[in-house]
N, C-alpha and C. Protein backbone atom coordinates (compact mmCIF):
# COMPACT_ATOMS: atom_id res chain seq x y z
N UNK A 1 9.17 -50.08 -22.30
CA UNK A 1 9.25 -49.23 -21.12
C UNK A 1 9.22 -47.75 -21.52
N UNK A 2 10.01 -47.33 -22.97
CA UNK A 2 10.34 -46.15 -22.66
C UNK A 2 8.66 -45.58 -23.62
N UNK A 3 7.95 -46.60 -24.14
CA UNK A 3 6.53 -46.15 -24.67
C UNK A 3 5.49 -45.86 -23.71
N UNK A 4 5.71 -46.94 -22.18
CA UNK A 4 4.67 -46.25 -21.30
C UNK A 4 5.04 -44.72 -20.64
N UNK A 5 6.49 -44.55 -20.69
CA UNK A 5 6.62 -43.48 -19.93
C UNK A 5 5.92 -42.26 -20.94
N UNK A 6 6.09 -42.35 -22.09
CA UNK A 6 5.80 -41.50 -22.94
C UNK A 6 4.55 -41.15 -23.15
N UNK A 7 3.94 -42.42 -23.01
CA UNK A 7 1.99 -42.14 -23.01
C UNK A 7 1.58 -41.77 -21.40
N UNK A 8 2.32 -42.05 -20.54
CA UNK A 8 2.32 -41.37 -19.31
C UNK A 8 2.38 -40.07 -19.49
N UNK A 9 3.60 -39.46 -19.39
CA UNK A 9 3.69 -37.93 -20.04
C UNK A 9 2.60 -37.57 -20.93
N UNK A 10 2.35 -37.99 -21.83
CA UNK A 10 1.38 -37.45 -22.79
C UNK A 10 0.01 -37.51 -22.22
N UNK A 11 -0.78 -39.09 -21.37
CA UNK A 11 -1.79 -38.72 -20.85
C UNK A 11 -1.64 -37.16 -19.35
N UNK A 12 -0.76 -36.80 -18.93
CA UNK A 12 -0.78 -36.42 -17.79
C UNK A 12 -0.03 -34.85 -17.97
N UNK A 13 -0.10 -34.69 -18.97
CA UNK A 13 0.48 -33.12 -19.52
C UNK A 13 -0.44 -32.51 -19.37
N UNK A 14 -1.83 -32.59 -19.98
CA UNK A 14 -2.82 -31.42 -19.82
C UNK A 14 -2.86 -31.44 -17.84
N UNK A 15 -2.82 -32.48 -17.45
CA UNK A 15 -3.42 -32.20 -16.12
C UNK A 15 -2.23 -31.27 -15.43
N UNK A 16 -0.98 -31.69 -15.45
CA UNK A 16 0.13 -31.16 -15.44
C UNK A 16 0.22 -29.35 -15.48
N UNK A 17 -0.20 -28.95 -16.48
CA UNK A 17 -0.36 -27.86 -17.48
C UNK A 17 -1.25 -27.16 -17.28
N UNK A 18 -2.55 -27.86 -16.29
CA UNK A 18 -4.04 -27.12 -16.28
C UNK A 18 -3.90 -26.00 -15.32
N UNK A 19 -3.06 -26.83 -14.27
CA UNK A 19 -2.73 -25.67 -12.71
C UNK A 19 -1.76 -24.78 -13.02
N UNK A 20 -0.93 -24.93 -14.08
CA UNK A 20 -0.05 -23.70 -13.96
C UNK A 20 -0.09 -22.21 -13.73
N UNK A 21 0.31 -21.52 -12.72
CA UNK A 21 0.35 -20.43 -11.98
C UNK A 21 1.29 -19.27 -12.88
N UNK A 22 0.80 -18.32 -12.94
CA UNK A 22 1.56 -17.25 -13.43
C UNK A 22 1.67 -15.90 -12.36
N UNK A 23 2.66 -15.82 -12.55
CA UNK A 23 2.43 -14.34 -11.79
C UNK A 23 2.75 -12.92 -12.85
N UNK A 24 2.68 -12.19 -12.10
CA UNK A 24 2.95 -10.52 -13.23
C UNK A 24 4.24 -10.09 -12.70
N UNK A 25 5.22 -10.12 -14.11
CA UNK A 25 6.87 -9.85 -14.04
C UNK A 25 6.32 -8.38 -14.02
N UNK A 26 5.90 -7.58 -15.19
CA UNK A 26 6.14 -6.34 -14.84
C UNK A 26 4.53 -5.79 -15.21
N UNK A 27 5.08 -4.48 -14.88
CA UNK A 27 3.30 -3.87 -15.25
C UNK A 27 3.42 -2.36 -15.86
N UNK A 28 2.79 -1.54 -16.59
CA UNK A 28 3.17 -0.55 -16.79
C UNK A 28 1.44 -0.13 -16.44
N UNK A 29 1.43 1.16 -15.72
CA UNK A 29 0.31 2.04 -15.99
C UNK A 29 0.13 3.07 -15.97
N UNK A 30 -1.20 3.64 -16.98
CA UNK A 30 -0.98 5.04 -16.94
C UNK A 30 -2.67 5.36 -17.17
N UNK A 31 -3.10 7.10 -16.73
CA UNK A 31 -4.16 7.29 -16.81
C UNK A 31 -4.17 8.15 -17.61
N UNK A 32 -5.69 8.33 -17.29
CA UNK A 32 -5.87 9.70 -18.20
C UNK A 32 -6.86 10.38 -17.20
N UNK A 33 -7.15 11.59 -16.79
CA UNK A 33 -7.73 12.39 -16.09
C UNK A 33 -8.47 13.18 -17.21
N UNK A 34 -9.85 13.00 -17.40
CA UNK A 34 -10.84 13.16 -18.72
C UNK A 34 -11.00 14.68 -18.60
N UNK A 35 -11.57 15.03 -17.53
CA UNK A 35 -11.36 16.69 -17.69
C UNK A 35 -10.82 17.59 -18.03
N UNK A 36 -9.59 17.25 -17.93
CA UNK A 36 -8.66 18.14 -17.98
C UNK A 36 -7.28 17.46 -19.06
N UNK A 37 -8.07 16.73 -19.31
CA UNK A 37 -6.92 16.01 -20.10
C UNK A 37 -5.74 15.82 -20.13
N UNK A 38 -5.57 14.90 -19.03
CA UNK A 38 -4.05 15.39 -18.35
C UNK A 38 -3.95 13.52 -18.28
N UNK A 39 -2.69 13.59 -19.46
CA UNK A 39 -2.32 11.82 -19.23
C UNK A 39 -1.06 11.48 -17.97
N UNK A 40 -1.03 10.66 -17.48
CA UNK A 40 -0.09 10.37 -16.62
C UNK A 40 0.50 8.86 -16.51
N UNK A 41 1.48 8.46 -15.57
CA UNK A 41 1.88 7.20 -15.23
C UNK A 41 1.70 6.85 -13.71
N UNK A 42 1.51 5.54 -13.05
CA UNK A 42 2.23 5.24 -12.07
C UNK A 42 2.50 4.27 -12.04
N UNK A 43 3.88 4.04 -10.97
CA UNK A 43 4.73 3.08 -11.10
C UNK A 43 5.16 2.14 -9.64
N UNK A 44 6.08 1.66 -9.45
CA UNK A 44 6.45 1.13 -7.68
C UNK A 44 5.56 0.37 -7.72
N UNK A 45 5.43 -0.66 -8.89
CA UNK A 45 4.16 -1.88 -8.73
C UNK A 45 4.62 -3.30 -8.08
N UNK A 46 4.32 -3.17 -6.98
CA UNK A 46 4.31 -4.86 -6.56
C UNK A 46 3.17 -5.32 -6.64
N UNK A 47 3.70 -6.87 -6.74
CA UNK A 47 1.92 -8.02 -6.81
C UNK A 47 2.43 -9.59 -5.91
N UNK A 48 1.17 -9.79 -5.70
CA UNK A 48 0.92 -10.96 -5.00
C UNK A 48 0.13 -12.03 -5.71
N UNK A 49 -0.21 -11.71 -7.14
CA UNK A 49 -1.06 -12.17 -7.61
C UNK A 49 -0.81 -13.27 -8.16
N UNK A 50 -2.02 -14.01 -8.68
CA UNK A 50 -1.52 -15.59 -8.85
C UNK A 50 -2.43 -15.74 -10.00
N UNK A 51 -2.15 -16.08 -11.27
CA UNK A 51 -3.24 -16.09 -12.53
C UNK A 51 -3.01 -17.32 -12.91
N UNK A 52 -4.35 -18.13 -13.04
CA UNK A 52 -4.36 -19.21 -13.53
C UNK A 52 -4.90 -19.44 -14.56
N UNK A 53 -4.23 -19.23 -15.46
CA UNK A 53 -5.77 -18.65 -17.34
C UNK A 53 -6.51 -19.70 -17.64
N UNK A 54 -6.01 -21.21 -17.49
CA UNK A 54 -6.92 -22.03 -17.34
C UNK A 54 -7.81 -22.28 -16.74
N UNK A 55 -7.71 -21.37 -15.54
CA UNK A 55 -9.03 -22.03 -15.05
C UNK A 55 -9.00 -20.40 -13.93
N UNK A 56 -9.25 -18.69 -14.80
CA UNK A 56 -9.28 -17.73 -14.53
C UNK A 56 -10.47 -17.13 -13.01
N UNK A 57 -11.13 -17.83 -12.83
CA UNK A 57 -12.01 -17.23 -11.95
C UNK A 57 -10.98 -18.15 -10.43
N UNK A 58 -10.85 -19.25 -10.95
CA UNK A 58 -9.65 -19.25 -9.54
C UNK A 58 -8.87 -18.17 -9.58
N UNK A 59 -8.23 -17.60 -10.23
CA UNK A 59 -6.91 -16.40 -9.81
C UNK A 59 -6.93 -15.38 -8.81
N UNK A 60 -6.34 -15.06 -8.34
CA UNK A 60 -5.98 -14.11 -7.44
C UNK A 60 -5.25 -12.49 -7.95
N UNK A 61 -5.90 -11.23 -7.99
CA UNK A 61 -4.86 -10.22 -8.01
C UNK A 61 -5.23 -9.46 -6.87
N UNK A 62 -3.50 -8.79 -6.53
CA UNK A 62 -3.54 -8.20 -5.59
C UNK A 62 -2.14 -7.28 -5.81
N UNK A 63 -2.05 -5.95 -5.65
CA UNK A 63 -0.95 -5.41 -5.67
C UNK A 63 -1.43 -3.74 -5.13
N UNK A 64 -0.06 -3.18 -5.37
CA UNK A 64 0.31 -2.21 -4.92
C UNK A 64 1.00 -1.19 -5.92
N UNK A 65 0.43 0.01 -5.97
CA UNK A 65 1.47 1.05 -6.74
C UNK A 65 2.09 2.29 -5.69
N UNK A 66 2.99 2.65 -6.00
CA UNK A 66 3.71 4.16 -5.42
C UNK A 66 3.43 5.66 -5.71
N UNK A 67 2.74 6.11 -4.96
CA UNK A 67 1.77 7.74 -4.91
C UNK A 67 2.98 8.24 -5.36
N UNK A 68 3.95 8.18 -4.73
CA UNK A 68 5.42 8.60 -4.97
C UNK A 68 6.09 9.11 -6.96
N UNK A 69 5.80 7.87 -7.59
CA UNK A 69 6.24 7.59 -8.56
C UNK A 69 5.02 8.42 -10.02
N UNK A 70 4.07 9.16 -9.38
CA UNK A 70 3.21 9.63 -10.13
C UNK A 70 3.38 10.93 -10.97
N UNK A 71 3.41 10.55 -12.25
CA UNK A 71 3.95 11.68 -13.27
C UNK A 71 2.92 11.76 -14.47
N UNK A 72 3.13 13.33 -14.65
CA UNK A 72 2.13 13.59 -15.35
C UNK A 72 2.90 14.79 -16.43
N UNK A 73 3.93 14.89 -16.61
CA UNK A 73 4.77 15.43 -17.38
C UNK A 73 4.80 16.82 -17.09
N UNK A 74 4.27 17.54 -15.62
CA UNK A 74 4.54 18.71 -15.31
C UNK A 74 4.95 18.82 -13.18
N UNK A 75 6.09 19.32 -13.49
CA UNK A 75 6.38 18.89 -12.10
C UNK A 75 6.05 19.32 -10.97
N UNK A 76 5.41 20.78 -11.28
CA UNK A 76 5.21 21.18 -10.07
C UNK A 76 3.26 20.74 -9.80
N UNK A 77 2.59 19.64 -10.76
CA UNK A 77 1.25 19.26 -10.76
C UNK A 77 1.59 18.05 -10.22
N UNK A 78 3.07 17.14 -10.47
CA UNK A 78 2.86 15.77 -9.85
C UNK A 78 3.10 16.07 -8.27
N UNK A 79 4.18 17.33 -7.94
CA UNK A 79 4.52 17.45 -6.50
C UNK A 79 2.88 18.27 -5.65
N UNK A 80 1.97 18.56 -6.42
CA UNK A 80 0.66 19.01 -6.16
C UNK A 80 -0.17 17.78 -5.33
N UNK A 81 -0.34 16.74 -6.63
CA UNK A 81 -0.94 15.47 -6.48
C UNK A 81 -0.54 14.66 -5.65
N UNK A 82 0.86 14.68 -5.10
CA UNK A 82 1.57 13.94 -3.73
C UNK A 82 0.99 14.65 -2.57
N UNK A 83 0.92 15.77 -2.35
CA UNK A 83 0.99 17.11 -1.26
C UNK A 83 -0.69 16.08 -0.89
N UNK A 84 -0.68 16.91 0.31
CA UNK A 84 -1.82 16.48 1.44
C UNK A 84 -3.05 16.52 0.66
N UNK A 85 -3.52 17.59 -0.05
CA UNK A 85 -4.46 18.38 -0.64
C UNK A 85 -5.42 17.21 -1.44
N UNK A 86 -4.46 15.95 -2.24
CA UNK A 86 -4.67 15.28 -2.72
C UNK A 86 -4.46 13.91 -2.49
N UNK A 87 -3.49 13.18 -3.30
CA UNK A 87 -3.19 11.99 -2.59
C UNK A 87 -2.72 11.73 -1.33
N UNK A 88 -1.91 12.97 -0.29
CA UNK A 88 -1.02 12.86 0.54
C UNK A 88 0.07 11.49 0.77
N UNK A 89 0.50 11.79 0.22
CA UNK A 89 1.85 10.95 -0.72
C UNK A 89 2.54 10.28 1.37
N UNK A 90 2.55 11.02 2.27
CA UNK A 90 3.38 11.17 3.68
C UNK A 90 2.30 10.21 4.39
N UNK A 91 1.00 10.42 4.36
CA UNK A 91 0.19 9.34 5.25
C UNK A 91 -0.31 7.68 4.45
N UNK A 92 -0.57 8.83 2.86
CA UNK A 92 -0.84 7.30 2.39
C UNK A 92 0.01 6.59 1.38
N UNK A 93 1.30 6.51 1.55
CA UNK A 93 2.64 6.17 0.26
C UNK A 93 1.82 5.01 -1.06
N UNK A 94 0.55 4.17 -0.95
CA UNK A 94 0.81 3.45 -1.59
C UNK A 94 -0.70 3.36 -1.95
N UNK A 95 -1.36 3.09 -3.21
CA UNK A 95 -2.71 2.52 -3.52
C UNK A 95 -2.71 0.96 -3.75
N UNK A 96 -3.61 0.56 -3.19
CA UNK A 96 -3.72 -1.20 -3.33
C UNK A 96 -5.10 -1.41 -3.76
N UNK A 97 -4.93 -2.58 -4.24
CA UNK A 97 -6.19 -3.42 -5.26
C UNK A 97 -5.87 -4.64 -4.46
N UNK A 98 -7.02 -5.45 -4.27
CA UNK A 98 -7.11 -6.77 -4.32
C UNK A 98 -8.37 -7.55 -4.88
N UNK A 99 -8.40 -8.23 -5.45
CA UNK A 99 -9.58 -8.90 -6.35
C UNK A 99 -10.45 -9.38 -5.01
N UNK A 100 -12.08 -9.69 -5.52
CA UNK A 100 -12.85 -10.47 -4.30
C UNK A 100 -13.44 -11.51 -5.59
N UNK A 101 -13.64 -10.98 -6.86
CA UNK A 101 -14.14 -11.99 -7.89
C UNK A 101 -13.47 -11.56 -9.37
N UNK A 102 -13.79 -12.83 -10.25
CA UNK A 102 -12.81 -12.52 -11.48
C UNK A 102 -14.24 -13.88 -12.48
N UNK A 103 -14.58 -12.90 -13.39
CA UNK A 103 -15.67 -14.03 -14.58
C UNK A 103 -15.00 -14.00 -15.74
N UNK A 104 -15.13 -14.71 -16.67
CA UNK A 104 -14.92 -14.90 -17.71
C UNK A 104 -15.89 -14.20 -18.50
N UNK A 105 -15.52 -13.21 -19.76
CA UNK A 105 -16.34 -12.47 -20.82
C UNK A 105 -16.25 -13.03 -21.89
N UNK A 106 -16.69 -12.93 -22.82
CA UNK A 106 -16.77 -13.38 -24.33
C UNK A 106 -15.69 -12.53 -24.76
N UNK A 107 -14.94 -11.98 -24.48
CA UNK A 107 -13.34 -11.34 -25.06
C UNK A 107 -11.92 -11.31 -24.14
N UNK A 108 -12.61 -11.75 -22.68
CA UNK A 108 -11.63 -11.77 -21.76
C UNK A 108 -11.72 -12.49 -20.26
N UNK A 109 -11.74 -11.51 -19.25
CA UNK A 109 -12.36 -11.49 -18.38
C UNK A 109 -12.53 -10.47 -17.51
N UNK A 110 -13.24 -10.31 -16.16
CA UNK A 110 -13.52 -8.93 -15.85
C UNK A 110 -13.15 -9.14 -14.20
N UNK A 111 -12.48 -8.39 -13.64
CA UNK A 111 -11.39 -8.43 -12.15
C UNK A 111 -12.61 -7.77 -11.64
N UNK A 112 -13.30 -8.03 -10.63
CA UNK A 112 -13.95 -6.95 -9.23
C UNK A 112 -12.96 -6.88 -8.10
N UNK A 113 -13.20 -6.10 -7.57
CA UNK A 113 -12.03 -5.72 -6.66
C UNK A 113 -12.13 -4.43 -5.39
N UNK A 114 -11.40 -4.39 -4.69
CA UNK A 114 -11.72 -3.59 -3.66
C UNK A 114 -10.30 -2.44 -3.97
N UNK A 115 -10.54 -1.13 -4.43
CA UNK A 115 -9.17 0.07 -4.61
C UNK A 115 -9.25 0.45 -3.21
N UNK A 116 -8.36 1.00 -2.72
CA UNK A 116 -7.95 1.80 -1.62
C UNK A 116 -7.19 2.09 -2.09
N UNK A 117 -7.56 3.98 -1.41
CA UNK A 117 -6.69 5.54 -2.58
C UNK A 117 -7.12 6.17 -0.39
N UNK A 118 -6.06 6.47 -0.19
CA UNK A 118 -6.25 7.13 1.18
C UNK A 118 -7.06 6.78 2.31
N UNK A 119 -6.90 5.42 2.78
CA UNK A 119 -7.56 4.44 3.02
C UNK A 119 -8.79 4.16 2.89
N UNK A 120 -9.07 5.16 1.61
CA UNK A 120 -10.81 4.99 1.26
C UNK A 120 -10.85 3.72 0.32
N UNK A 121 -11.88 2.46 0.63
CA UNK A 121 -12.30 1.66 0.43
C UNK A 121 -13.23 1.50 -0.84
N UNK A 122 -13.16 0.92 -1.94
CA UNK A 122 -14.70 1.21 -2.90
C UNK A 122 -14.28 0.23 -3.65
N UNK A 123 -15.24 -0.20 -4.52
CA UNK A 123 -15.54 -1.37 -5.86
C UNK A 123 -14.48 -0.44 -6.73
N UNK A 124 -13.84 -1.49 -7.53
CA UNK A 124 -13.54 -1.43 -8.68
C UNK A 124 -13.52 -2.36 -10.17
N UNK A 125 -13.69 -2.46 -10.67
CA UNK A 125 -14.18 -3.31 -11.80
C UNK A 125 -13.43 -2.94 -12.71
N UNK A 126 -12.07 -4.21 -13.24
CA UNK A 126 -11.00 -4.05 -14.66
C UNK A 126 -11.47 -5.26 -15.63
N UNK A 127 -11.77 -4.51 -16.51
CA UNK A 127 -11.63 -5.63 -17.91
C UNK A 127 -10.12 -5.97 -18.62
N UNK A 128 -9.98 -7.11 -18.85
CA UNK A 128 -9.03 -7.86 -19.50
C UNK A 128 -9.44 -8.40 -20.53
N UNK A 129 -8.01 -7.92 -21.26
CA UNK A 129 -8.39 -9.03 -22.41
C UNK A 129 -6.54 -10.00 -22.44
N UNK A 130 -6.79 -10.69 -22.86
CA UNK A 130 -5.28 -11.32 -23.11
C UNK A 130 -4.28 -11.36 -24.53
N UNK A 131 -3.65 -11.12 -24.49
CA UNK A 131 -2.60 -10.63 -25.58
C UNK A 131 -1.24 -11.50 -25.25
N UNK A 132 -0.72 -12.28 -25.72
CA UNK A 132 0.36 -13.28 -25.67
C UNK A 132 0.21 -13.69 -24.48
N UNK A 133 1.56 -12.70 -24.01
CA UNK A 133 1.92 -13.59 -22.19
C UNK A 133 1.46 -11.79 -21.60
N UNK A 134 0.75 -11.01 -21.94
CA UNK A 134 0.45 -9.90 -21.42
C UNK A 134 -1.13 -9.66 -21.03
N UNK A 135 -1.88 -9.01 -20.33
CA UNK A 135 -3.00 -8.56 -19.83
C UNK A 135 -3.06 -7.90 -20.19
N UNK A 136 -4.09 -7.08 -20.60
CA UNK A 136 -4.08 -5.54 -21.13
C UNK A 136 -5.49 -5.28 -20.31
N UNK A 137 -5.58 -4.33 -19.41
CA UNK A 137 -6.61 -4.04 -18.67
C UNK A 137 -7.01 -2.38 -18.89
N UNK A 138 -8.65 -2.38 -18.83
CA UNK A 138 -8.79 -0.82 -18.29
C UNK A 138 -10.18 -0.61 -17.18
N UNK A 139 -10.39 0.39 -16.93
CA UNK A 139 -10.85 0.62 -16.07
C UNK A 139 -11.57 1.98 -15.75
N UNK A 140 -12.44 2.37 -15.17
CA UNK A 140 -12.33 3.98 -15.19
C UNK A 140 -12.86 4.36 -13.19
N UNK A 141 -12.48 5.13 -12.88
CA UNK A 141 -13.05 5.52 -11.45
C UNK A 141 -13.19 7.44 -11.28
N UNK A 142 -13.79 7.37 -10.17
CA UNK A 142 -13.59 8.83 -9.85
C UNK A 142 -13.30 9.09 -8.79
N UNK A 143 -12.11 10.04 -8.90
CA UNK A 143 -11.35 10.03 -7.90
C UNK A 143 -11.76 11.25 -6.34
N UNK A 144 -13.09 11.88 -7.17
CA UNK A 144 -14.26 12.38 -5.47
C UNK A 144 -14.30 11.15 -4.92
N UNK A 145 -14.50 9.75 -5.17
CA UNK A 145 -14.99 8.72 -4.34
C UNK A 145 -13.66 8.43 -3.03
N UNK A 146 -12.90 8.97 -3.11
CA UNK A 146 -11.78 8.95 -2.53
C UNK A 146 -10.86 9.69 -1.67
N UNK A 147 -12.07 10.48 -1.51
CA UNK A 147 -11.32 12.08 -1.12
C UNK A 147 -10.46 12.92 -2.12
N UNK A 148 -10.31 12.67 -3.29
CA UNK A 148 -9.65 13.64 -4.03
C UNK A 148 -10.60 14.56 -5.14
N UNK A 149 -10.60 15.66 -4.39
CA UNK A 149 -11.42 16.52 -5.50
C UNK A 149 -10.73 17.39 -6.44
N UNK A 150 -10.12 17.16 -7.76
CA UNK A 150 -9.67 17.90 -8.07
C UNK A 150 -10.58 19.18 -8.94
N UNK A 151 -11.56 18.98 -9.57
CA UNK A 151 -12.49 19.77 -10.32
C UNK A 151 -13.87 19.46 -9.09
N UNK A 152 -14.81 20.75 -8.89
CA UNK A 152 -15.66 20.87 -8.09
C UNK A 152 -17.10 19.85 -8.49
N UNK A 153 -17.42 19.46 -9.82
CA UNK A 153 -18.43 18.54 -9.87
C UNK A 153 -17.64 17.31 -9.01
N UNK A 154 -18.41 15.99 -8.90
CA UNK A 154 -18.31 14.80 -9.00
C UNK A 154 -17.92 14.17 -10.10
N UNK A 155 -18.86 14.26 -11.32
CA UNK A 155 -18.47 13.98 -12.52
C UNK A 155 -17.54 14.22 -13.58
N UNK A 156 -16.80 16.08 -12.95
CA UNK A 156 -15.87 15.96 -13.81
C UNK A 156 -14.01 15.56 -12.75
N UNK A 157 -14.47 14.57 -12.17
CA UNK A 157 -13.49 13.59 -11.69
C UNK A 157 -13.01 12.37 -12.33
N UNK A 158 -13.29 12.41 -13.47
CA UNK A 158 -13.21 10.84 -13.76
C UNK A 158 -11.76 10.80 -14.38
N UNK A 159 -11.48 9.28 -14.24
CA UNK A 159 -10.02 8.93 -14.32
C UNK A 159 -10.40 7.87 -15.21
N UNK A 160 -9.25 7.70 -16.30
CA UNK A 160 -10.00 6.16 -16.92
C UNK A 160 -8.28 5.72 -16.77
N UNK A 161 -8.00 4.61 -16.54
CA UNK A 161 -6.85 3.99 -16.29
C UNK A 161 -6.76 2.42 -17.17
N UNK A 162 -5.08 2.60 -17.61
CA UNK A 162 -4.89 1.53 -18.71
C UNK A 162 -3.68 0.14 -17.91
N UNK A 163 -4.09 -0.73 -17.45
CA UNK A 163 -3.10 -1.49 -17.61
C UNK A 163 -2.43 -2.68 -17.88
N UNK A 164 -1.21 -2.85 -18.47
CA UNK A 164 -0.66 -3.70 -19.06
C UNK A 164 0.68 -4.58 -18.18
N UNK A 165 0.12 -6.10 -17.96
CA UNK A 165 0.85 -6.73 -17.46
C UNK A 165 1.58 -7.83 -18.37
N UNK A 166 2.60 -7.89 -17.94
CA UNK A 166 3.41 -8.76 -18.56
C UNK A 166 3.47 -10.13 -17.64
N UNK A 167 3.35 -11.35 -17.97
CA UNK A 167 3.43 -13.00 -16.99
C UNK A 167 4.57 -13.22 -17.16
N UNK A 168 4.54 -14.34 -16.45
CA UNK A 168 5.79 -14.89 -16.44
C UNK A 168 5.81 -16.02 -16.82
């Protein structure tokens, strides 16, 4: 008796094991603003997301960061970047991501996704790679696509952004 239960368990572990769901305990991120070379953080990350590494193009991400929580190690530039001018921290408190597709790469995989930065709408595209029980993602955007102009080209808007999730 106690040999079938055991080859039971043993045939029925991978299947067991295949669906397992992870979600993201914590996340840290931070950018870099290329122009001006100005590194920063943001933080106030919730998620909804659902990662299934076995079987990754099923997964789901979706979360949220806090305009609020944005630091860039000079204070009167993060209370700039909240103010109307820019993010307007009072109409739009929060940036959200949600995935629409997720492929597998020969080093990781790659998130498409929809950003909203002031309820402006646009593609975004994060590469992953996997590192233990962590994600390590980056990304780059420009933040004219969004209403935020901080330098007068288009091009010298660009943001390249790093982030690192921790599973559970």
């Amino acid at each position: 008796m106690k040999l079938k239960l055991i080859l039971i368990l043993l045939v029925l572990n991978p299947i067991i094991n295949y669906g397992q769901i992870s979600t993201i305990k914590s996340a840290e991120i931070s950018f870099n603003f290329v122009a001006k070379d100005v590194d920063g953080t943001i933080s106030g990350f919730s998620s909804d997301s659902q990662i299934d590494l076995n079987a990754i193009e099923n997964s789901k991400f979706k979360g949220t960061v806090s305009v609020k929580t944005i630091k860039t190690g000079i204070f009167l530039r993060d209370w700039a970047l909240k103010g109307s001018k820019y993010f307007n921290e009072e109409l739009h408190p929060k940036l959200l991501f949600e995935s629409t597709a997720i492929q597998k790469t020969a080093k990781g995989f790659t998130v498409q996704g929809i950003l909203t930065i002031k309820a402006i709408e646009k593609p975004l595209s994060i590469s992953f790679i996997k590192n233990g029980k962590q994600l390590i993602g980056t990304a780059t955007l420009n933040t004219s696509d969004y209403g935020i102009n901080i330098k007068k080209q288009d091009e010298d808007n660009t943001v390249n952004v790093s982030l690192s999730f921790t599973l559970n």
